[in-house]
Each structure stands twice: as structure tokens, then as C-alpha cells.
Protein backbone atom coordinates (compact mmCIF):
# COMPACT_ATOMS: atom_id res chain seq x y z
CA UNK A 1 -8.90 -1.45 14.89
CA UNK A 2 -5.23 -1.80 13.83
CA UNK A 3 -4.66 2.41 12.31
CA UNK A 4 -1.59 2.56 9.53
CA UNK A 5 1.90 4.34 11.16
CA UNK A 6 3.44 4.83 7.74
CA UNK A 7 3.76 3.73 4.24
CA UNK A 8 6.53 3.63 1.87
CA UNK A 9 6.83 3.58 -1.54
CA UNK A 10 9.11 1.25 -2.99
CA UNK A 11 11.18 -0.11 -6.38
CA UNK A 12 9.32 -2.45 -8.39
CA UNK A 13 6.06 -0.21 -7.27
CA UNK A 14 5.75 -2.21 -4.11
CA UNK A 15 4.92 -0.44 -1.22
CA UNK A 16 5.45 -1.07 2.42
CA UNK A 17 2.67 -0.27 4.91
CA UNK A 18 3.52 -0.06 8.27
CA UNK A 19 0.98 -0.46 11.14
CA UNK A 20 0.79 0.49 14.72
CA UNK A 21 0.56 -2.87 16.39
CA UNK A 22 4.44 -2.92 14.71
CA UNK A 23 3.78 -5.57 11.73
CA UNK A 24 4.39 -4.49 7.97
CA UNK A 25 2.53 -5.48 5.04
CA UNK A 26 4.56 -5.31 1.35
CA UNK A 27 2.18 -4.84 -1.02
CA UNK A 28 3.33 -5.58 -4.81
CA UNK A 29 1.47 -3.60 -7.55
CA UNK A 30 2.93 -4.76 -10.44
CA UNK A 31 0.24 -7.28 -11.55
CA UNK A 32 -2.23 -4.46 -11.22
CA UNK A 33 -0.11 -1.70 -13.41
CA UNK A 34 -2.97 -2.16 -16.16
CA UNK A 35 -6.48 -2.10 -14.38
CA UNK A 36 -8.45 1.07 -14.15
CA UNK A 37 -8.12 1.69 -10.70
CA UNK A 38 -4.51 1.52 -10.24
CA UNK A 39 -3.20 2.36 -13.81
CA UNK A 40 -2.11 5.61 -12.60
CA UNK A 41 0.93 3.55 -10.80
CA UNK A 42 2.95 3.18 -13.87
CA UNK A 43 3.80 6.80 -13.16
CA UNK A 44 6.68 6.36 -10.89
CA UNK A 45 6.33 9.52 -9.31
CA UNK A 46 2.62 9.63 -8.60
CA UNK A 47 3.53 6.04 -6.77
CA UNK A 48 5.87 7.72 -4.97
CA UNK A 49 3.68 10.29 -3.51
CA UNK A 50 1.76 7.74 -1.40
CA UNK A 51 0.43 8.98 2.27
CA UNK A 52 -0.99 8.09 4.85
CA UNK A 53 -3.47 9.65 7.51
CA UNK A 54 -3.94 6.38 9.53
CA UNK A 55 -6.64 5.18 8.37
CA UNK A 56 -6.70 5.15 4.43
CA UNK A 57 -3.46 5.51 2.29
CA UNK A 58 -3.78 7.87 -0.32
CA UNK A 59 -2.46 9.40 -3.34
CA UNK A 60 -3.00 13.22 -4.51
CA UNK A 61 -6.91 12.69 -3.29
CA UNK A 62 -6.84 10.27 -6.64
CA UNK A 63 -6.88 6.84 -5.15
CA UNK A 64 -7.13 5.66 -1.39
CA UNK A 65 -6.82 2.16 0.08
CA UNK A 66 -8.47 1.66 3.55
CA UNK A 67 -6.46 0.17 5.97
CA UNK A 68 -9.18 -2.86 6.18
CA UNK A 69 -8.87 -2.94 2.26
CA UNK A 70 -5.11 -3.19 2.71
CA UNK A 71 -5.39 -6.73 4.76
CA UNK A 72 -7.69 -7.91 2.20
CA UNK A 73 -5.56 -7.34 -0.60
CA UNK A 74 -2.76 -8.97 0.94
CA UNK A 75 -4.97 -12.09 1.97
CA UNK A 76 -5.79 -12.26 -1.41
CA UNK A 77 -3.86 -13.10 -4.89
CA UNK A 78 -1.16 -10.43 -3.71
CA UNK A 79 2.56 -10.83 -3.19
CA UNK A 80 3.13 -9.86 0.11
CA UNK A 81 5.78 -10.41 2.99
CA UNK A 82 4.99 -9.98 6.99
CA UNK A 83 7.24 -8.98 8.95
CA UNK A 84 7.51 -8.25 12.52
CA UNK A 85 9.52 -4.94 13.37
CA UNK A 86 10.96 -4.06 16.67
């Protein structure tokens, strides 16, 4: 199972997960600034406080995204950009 290296947060609340086979993920949250789950986004600095313990990224305990979940939200309706890093 691929484990997350890093994640960082972004302008235009995207966010950039990194993972430790070396491929990135650029996930844009933007679309989702008025749902439930990630309203909490249009606070710039609680986006900015994203982390990561390699398997879920987190913020403040508040919200977490599972590695797995990350794939299937960029597979999905999701603006995202893969990119292979040395």
C-alpha cells in the first residue's frame, strides 16, 4: 500500500499530496468549499494546517482523508494533475 510522504497546502485551496512511490496528486477543493464535510476550508488558515501521518491527512483532528480516499477523489469529478517527481 502506497503511504503519503507529505502534503502541502496550496493557493486556490488546492493541496498537493505527495506519496512515497514519488508521484503527486493536486487535489482542488474549491468545488467542495460549501458541503458539510469540507466547509471548514473556506478558512484559509485551518486549510493551511493540513498534516500528514502517512496514512490519513488530517486537519486539527477535525477532518481526515485516507490515503485510499485520496486516489478516489482524484479518480473522481476532481481537478487533479499527476506528476512524476524525481
Amino acid at each position: 500500500m502506497v503511504s503519503i510522504r507529505s502534503v502541502t497546502p496550496q493557493s486556490g485551496r488546492r493541496l498537493e499530496v505527495l506519496f512515497d512511490n514519488g508521484h503527486s496528486v493536486t487535489l482542488d477543493f474549491t468545488s467542495r468549499l460549501r458541503t458539510v464535510r469540507f466547509g471548514r476550508f473556506k478558512d484559509e488558515e485551518f486549510f493551511k494546517q493540513a498534516a500528514t501521518d502517512g496514512d490519513f491527512v488530517r486537519w486539527n483532528r477535525l477532518i481526515e482523508i485516507s490515503a485510499n480516499e485520496v486516489f478516489q477523489l482524484a479518480q473522481k469529478e476532481w481537478n487533479v494533475n499527476v506528476e512524476k517527481h524525481a
